[in-house]
PDB file of N, CA and C in Angstrom:
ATOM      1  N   UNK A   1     115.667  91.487 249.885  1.00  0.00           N
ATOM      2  CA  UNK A   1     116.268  91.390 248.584  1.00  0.00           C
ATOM      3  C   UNK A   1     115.479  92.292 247.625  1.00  0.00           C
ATOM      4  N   UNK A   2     116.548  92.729 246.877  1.00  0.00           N
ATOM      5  CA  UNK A   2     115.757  93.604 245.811  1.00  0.00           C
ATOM      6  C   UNK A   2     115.718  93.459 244.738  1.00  0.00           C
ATOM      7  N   UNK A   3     114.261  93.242 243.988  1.00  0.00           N
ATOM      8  CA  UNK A   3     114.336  92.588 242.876  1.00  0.00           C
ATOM      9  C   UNK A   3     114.086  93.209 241.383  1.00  0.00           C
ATOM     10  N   UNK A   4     114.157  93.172 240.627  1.00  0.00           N
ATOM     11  CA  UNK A   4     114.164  93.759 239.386  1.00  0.00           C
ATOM     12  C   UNK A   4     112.829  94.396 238.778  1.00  0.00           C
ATOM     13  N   UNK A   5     112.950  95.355 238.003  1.00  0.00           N
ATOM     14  CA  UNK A   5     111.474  96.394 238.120  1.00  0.00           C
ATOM     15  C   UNK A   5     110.920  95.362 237.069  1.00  0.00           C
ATOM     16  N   UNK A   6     111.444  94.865 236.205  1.00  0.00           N
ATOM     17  CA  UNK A   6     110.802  93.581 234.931  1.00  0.00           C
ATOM     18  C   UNK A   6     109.913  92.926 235.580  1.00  0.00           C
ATOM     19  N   UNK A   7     109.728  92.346 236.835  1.00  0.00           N
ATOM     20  CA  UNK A   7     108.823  91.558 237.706  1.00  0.00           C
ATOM     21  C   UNK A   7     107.537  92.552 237.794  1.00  0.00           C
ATOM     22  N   UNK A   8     107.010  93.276 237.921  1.00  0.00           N
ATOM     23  CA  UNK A   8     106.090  94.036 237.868  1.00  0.00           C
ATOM     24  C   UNK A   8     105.266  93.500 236.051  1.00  0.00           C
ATOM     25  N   UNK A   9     105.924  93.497 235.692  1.00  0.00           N
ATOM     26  CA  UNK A   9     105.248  93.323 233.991  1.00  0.00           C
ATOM     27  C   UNK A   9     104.664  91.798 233.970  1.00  0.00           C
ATOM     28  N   UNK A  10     105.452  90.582 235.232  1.00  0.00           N
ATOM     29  CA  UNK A  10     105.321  88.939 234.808  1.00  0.00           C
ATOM     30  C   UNK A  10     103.605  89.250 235.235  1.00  0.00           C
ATOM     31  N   UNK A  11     102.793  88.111 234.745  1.00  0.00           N
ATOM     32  CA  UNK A  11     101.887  87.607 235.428  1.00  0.00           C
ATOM     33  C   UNK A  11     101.566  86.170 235.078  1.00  0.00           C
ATOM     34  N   UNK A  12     100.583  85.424 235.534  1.00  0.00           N
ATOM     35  CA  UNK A  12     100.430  84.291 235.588  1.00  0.00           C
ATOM     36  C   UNK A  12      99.697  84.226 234.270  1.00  0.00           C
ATOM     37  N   UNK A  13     100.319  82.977 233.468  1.00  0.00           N
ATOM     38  CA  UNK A  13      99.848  83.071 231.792  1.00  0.00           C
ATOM     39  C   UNK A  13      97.988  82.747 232.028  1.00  0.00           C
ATOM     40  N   UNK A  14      97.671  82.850 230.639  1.00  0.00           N
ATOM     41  CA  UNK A  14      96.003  82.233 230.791  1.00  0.00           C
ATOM     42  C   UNK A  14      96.240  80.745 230.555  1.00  0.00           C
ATOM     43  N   UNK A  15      97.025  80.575 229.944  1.00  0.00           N
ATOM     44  CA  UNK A  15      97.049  78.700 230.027  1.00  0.00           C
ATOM     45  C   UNK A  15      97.277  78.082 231.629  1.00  0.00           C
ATOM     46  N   UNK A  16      97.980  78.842 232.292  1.00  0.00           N
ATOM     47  CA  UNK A  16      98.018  78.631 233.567  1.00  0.00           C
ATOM     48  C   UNK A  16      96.537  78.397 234.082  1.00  0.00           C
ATOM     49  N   UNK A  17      96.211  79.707 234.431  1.00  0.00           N
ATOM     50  CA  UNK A  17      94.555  79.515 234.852  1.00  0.00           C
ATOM     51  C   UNK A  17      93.890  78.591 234.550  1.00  0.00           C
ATOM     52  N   UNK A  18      93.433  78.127 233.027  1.00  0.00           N
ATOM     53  CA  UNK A  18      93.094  77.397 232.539  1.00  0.00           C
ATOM     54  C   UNK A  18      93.532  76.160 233.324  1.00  0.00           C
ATOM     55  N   UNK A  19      94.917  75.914 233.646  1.00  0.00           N
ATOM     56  CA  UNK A  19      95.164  74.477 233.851  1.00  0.00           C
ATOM     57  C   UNK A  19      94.411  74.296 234.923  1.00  0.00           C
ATOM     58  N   UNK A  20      94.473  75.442 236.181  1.00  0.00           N
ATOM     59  CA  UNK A  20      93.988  75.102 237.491  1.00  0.00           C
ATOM     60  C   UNK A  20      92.380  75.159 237.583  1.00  0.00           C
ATOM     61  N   UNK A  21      92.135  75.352 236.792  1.00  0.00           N
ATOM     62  CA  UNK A  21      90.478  75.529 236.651  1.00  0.00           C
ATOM     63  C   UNK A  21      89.853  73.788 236.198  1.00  0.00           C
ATOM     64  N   UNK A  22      91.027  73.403 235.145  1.00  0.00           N
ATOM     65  CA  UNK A  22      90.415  71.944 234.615  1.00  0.00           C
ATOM     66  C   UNK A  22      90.597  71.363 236.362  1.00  0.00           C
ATOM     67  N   UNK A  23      92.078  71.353 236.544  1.00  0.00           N
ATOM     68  CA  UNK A  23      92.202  70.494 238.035  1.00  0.00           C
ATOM     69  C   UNK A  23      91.204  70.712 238.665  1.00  0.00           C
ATOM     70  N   UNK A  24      90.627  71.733 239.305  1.00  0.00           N
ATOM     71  CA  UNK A  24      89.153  72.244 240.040  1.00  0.00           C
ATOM     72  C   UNK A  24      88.266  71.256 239.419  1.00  0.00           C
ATOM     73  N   UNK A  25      87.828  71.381 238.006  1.00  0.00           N
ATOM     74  CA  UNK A  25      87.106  70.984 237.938  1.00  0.00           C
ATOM     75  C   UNK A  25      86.759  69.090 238.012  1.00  0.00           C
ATOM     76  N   UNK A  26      88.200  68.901 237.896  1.00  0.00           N
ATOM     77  CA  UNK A  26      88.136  67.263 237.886  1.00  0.00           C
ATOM     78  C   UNK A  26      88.121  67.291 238.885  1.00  0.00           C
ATOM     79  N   UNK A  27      88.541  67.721 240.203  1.00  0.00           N
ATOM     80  CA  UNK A  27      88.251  67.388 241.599  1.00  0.00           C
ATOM     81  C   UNK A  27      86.752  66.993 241.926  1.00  0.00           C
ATOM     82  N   UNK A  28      86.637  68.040 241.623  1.00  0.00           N
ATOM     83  CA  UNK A  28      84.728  68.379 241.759  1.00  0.00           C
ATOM     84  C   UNK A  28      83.836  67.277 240.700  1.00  0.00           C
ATOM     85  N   UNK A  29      84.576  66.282 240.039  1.00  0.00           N
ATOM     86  CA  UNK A  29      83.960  65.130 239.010  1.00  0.00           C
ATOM     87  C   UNK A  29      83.540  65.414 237.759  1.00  0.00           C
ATOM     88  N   UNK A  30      83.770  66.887 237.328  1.00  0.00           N
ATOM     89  CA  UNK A  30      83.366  66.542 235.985  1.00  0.00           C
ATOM     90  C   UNK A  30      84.518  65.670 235.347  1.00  0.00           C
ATOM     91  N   UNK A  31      83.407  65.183 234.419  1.00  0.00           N
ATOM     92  CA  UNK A  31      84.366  64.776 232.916  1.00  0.00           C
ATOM     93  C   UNK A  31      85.366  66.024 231.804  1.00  0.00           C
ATOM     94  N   UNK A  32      86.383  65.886 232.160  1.00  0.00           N
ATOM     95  CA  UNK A  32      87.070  67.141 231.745  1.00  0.00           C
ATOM     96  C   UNK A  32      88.006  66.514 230.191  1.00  0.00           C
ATOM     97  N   UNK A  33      88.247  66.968 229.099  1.00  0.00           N
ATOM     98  CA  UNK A  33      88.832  66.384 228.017  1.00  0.00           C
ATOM     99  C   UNK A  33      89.788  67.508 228.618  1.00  0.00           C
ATOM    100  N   UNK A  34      91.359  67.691 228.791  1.00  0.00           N
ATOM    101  CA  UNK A  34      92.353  69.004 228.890  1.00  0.00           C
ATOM    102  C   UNK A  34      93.042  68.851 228.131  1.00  0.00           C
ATOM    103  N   UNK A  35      92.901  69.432 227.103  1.00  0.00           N
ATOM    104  CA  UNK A  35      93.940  69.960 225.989  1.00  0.00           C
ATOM    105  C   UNK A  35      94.971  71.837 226.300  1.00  0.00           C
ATOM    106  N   UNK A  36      94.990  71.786 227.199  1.00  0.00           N
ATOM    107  CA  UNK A  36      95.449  73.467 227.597  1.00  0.00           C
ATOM    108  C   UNK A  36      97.022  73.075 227.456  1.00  0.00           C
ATOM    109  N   UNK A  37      97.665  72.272 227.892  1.00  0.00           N
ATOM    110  CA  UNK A  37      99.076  71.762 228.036  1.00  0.00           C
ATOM    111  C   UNK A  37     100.161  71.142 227.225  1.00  0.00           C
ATOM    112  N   UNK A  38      98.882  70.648 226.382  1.00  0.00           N
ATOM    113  CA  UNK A  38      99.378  69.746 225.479  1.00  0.00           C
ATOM    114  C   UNK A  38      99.859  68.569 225.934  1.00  0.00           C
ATOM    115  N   UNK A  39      99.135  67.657 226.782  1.00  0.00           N
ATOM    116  CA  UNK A  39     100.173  66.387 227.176  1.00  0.00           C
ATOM    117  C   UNK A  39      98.687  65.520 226.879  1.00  0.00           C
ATOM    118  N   UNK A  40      99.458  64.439 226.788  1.00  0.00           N
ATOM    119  CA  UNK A  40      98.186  63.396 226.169  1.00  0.00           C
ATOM    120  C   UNK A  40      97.293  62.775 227.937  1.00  0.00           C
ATOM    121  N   UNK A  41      95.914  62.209 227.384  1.00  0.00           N
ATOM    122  CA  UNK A  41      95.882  61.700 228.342  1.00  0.00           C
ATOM    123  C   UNK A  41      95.514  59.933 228.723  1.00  0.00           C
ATOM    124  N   UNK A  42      96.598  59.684 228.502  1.00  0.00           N
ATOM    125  CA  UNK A  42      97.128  58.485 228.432  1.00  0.00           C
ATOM    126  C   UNK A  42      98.540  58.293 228.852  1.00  0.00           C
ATOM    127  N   UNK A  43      98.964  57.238 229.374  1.00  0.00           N
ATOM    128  CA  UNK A  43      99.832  57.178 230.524  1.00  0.00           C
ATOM    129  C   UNK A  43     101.226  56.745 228.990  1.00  0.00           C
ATOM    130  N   UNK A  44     102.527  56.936 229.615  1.00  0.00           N
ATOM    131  CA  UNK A  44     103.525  56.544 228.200  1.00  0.00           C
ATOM    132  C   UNK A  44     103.625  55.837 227.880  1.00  0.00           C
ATOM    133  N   UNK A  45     103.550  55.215 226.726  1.00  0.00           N
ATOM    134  CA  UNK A  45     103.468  53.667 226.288  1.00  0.00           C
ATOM    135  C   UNK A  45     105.081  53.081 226.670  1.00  0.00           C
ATOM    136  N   UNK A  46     104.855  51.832 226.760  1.00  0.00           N
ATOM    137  CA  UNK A  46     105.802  51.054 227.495  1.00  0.00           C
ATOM    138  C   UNK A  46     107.387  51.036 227.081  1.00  0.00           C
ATOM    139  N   UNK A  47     106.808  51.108 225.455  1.00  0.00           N
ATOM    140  CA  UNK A  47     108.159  51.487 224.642  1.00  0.00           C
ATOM    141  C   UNK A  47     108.779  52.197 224.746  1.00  0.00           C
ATOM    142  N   UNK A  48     108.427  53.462 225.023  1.00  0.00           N
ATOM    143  CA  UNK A  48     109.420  54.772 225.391  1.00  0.00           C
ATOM    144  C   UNK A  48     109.475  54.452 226.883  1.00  0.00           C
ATOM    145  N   UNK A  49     109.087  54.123 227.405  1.00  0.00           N
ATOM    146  CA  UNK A  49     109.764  54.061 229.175  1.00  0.00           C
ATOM    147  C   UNK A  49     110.572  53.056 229.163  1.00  0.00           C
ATOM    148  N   UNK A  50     110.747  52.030 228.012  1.00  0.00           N
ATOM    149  CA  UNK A  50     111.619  51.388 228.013  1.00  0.00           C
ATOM    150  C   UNK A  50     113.331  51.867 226.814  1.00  0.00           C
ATOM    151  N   UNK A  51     112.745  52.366 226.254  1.00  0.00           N
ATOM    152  CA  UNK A  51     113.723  53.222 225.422  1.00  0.00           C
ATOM    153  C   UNK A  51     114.413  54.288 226.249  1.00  0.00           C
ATOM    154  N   UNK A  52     113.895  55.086 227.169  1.00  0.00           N
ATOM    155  CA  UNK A  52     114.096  55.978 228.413  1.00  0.00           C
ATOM    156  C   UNK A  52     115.275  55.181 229.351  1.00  0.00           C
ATOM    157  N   UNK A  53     114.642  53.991 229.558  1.00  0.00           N
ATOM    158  CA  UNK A  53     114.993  53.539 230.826  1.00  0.00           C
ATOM    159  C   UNK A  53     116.671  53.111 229.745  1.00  0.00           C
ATOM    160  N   UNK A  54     116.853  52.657 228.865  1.00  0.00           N
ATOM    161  CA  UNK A  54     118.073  52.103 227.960  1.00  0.00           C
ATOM    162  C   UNK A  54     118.985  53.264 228.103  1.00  0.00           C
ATOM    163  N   UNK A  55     118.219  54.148 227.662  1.00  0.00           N
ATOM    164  CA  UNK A  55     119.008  54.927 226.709  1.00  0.00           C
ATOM    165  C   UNK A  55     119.678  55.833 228.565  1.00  0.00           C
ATOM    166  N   UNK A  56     119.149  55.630 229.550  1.00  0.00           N
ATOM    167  CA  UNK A  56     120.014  56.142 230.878  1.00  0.00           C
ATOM    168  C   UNK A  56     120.826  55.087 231.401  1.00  0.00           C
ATOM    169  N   UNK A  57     120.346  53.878 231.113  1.00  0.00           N
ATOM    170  CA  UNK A  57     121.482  52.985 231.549  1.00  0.00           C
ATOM    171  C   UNK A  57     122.679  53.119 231.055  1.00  0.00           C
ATOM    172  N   UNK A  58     122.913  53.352 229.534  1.00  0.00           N
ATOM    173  CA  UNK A  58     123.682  53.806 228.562  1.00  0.00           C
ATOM    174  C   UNK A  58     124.304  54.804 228.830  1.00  0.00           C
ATOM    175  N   UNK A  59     124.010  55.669 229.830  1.00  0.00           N
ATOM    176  CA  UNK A  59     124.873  56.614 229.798  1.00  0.00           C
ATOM    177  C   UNK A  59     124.643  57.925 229.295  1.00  0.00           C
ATOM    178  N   UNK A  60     123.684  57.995 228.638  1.00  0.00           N
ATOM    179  CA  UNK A  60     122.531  59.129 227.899  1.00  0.00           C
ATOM    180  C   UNK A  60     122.273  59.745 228.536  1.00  0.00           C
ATOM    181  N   UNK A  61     122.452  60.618 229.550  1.00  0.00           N
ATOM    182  CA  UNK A  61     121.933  61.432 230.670  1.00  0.00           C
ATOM    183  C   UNK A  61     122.428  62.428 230.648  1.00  0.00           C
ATOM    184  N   UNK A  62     123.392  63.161 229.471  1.00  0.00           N
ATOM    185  CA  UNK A  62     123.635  64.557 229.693  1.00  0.00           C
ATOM    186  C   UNK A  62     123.070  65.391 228.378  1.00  0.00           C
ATOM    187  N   UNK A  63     123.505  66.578 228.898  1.00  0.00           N
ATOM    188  CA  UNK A  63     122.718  67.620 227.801  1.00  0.00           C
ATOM    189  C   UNK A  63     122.994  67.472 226.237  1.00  0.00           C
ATOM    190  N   UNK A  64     122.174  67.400 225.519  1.00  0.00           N
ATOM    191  CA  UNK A  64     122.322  67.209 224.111  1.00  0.00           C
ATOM    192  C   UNK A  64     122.929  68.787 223.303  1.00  0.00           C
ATOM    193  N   UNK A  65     122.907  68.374 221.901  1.00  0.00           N
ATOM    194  CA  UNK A  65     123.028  69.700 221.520  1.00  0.00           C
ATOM    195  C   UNK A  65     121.738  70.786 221.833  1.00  0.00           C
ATOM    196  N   UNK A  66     121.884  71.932 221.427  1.00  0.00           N
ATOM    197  CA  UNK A  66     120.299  72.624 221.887  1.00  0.00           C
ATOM    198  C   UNK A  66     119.403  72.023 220.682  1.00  0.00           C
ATOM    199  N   UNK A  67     119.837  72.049 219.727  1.00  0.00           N
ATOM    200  CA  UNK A  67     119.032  71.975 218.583  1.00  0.00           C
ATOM    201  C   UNK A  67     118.218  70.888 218.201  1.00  0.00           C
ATOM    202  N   UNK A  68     118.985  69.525 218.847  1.00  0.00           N
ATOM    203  CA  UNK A  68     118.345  68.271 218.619  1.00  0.00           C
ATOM    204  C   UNK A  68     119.580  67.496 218.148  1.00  0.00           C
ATOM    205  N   UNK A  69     119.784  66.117 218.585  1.00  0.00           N
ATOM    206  CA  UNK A  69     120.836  65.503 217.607  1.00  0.00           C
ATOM    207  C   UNK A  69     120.698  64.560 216.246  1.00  0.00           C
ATOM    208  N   UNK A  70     121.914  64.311 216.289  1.00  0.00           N
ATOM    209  CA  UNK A  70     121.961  64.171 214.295  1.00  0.00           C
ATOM    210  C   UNK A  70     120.903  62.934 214.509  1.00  0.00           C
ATOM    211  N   UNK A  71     121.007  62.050 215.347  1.00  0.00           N
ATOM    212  CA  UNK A  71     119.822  60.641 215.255  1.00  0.00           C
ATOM    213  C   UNK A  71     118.765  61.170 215.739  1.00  0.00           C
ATOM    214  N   UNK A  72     118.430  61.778 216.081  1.00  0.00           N
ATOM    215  CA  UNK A  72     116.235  62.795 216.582  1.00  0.00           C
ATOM    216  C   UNK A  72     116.262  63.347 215.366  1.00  0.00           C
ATOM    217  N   UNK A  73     117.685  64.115 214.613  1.00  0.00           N
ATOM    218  CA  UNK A  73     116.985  65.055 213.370  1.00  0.00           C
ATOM    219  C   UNK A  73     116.567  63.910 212.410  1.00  0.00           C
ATOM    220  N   UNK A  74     117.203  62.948 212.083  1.00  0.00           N
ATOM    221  CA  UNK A  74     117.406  62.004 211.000  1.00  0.00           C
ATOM    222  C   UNK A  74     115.656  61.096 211.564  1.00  0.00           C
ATOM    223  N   UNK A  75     115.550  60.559 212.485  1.00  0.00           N
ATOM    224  CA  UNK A  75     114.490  60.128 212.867  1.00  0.00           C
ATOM    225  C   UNK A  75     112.984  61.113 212.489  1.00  0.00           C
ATOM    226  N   UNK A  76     113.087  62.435 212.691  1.00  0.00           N
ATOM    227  CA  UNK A  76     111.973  63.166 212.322  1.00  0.00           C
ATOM    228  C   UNK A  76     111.569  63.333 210.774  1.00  0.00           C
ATOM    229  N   UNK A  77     113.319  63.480 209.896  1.00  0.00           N
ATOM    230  CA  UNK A  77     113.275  63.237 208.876  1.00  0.00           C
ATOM    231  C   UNK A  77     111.990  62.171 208.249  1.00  0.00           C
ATOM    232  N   UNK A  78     112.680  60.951 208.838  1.00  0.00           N
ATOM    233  CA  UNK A  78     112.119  59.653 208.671  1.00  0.00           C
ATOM    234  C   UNK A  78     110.495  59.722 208.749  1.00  0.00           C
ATOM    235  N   UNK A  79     110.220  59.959 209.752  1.00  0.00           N
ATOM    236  CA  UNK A  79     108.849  59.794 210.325  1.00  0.00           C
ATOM    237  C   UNK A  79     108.263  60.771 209.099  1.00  0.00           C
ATOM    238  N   UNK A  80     108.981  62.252 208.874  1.00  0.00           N
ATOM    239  CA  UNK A  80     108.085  63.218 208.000  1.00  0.00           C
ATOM    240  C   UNK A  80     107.641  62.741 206.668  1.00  0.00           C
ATOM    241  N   UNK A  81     108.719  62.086 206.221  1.00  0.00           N
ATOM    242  CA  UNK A  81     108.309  61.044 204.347  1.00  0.00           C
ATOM    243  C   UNK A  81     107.541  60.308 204.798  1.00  0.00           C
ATOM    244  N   UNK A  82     107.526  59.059 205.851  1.00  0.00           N
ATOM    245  CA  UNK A  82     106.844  58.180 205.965  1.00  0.00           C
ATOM    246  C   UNK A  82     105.189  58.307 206.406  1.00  0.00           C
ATOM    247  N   UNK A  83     105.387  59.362 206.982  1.00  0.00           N
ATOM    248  CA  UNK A  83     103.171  59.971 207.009  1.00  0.00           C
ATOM    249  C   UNK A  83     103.028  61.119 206.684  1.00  0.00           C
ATOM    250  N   UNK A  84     104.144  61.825 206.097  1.00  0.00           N
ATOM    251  CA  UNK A  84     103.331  62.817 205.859  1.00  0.00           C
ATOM    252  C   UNK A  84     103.743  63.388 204.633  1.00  0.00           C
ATOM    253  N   UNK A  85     104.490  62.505 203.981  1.00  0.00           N
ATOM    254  CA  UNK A  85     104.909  62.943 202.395  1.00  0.00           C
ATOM    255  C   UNK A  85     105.797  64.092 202.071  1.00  0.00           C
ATOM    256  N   UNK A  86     106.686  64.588 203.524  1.00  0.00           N
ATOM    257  CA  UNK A  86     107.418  65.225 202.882  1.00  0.00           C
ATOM    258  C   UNK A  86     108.849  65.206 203.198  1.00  0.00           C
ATOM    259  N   UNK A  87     109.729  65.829 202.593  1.00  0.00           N
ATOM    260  CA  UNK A  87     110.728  65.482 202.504  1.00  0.00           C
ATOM    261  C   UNK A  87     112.061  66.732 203.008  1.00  0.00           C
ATOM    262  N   UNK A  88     112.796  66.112 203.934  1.00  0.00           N
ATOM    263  CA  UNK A  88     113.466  67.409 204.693  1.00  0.00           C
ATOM    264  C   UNK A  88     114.892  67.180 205.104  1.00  0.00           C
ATOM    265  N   UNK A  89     115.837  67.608 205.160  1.00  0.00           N
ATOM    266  CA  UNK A  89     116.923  66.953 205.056  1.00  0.00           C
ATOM    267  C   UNK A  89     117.686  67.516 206.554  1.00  0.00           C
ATOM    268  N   UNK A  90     117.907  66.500 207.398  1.00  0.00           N
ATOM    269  CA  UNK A  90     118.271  67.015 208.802  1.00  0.00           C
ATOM    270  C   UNK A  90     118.671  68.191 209.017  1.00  0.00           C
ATOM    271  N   UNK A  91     119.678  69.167 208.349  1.00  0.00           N
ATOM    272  CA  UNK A  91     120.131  70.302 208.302  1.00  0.00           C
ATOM    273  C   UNK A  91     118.868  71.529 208.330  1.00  0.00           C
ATOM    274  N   UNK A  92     117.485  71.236 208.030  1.00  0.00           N
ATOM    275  CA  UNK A  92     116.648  71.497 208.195  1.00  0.00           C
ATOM    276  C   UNK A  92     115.546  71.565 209.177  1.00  0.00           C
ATOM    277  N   UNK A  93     115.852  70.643 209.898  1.00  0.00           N
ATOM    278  CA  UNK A  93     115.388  70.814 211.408  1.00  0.00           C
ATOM    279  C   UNK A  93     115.906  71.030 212.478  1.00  0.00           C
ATOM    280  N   UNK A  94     115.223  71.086 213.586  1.00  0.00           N
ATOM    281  CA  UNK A  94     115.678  72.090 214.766  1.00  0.00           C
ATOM    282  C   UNK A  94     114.274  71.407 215.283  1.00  0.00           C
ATOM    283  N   UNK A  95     115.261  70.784 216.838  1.00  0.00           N
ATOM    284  CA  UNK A  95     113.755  70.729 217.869  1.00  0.00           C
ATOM    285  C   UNK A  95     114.111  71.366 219.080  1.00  0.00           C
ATOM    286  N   UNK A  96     113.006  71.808 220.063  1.00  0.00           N
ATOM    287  CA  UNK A  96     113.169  72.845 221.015  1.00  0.00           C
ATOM    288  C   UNK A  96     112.453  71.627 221.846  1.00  0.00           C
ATOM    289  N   UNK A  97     112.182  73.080 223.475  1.00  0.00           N
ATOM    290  CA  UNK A  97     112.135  72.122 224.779  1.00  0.00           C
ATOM    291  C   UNK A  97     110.308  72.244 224.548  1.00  0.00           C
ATOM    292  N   UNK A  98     109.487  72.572 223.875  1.00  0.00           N
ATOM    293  CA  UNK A  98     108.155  73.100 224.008  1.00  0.00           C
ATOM    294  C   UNK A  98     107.776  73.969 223.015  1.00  0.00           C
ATOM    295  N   UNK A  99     106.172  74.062 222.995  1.00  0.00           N
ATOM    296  CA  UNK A  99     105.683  75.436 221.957  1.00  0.00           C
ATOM    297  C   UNK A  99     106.026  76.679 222.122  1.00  0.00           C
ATOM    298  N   UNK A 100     106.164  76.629 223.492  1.00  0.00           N
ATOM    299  CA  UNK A 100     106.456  78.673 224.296  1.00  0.00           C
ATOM    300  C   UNK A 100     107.937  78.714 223.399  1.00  0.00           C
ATOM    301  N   UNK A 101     108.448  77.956 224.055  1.00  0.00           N
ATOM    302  CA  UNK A 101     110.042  78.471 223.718  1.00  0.00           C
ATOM    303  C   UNK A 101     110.224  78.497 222.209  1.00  0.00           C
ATOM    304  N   UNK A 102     109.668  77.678 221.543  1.00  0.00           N
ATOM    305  CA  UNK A 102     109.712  77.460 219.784  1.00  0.00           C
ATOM    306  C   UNK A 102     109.258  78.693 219.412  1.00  0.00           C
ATOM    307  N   UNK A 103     108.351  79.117 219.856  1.00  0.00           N
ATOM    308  CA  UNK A 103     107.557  80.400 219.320  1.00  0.00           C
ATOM    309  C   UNK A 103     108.057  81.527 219.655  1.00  0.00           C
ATOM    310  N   UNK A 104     108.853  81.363 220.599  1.00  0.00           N
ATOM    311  CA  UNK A 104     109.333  82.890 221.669  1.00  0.00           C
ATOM    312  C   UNK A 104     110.559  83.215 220.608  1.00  0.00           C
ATOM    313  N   UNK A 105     111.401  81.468 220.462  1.00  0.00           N
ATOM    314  CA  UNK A 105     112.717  82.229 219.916  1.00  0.00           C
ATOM    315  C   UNK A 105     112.625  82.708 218.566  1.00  0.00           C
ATOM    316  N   UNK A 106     111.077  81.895 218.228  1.00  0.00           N
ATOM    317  CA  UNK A 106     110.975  82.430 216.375  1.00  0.00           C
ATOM    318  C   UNK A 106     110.622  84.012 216.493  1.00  0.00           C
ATOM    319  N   UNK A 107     109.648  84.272 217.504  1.00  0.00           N
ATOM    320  CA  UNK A 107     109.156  85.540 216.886  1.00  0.00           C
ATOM    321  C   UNK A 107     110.577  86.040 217.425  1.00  0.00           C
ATOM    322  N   UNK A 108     110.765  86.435 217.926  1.00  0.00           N
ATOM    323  CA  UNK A 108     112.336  86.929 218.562  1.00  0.00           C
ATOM    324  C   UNK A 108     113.312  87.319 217.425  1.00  0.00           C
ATOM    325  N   UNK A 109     113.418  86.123 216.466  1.00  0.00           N
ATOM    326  CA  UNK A 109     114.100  85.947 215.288  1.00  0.00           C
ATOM    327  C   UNK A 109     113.669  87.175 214.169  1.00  0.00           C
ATOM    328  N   UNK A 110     112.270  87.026 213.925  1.00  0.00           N
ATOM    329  CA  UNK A 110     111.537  87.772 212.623  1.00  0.00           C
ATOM    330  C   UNK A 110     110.718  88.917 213.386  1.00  0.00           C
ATOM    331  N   UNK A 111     110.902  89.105 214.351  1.00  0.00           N
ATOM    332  CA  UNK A 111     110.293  90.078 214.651  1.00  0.00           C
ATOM    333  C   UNK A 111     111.006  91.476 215.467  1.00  0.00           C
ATOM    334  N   UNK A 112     110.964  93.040 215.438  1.00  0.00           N
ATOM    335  CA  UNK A 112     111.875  93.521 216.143  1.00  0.00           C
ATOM    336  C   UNK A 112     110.987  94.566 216.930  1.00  0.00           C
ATOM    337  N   UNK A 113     111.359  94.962 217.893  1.00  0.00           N
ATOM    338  CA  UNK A 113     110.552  96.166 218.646  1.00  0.00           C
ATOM    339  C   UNK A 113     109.585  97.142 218.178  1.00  0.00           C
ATOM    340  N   UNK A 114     108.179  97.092 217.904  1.00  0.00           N
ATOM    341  CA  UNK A 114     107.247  98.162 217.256  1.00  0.00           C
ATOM    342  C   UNK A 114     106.589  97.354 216.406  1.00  0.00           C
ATOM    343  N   UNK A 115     107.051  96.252 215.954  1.00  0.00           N
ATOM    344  CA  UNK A 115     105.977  95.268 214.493  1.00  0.00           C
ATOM    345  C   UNK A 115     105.239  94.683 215.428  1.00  0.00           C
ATOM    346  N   UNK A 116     104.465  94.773 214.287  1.00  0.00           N
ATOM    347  CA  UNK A 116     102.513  93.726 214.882  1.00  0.00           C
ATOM    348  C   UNK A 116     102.716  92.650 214.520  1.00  0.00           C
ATOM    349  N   UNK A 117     101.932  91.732 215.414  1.00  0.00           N
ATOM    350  CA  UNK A 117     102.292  90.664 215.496  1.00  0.00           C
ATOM    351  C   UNK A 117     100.944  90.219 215.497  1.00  0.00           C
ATOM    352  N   UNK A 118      99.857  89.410 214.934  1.00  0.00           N
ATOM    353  CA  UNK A 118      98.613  88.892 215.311  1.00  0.00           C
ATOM    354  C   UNK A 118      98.494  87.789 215.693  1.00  0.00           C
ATOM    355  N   UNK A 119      98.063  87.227 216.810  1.00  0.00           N
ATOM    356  CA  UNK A 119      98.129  85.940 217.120  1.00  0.00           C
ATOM    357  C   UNK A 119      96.421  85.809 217.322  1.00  0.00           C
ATOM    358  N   UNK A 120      95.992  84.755 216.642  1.00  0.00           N
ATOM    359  CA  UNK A 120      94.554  83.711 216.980  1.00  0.00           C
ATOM    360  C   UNK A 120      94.447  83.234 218.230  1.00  0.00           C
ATOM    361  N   UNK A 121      93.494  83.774 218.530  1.00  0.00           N
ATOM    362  CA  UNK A 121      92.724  82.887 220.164  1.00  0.00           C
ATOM    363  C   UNK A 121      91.734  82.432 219.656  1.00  0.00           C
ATOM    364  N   UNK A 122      91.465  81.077 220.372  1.00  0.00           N
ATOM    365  CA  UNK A 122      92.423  80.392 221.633  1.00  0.00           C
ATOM    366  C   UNK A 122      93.507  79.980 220.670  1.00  0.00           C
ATOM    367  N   UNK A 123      94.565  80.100 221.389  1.00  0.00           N
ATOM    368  CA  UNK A 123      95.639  79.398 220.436  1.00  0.00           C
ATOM    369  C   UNK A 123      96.591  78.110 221.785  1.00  0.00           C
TER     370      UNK A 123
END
């Protein structure tokens, strides 16, 4: 099979590495804190595996809008006044599958072929 010359450009991200290096290293016993992924480390609290488990009995099991729906936008709403003082009106948000993709489709958006772009490491 013949595959596309774009494959020559992929490589394996550094967060990747990173991940397999913490795994290495927890094998081997250190005490490792891994923040590379972003996933907590703590197992899901009971509530959402039980909200999970409802919301598939229900019938909830197919694809949403991309953007997020009107009860996740209205809920983030909620949560944003209630700790963090501000105020946003669903039509205003948009949730994605992750940081890569949030970031990929923004710069994508504001950014066009030849502009600089600076990004902070570690990020």
């Amino acid at each position: 099979m013949k595959l596309a010359r774009n494959l020559d450009n992929f490589e394996i991200s550094a967060i990747s590495h990173i991940f397999a290096l913490v795994r290495d290293l927890r094998a081997q016993g250190h005490g490792i804190v891994d923040l590379c992924v972003g996933e907590p480390d703590f197992d899901t609290p009971d509530c959402i595996k039980d909200a999970a488990d409802a919301a598939a009995r229900a019938g909830d099991t197919k694809y949403t809008v991309i953007d997020g729906t009107a009860d996740l936008k209205q809920a983030i709403c909620r949560k944003l006044t209630r700790e963090n003082d501000l105020a946003f009106d669903p039509s205003e948000i948009s949730v994605g599958a992750g940081a890569k993709t949030v970031l990929h489709t923004s710069l994508s958006v504001l950014t066009d072929s030849g502009d600089e772009v600076v990004l902070l490491t570690p990020a």
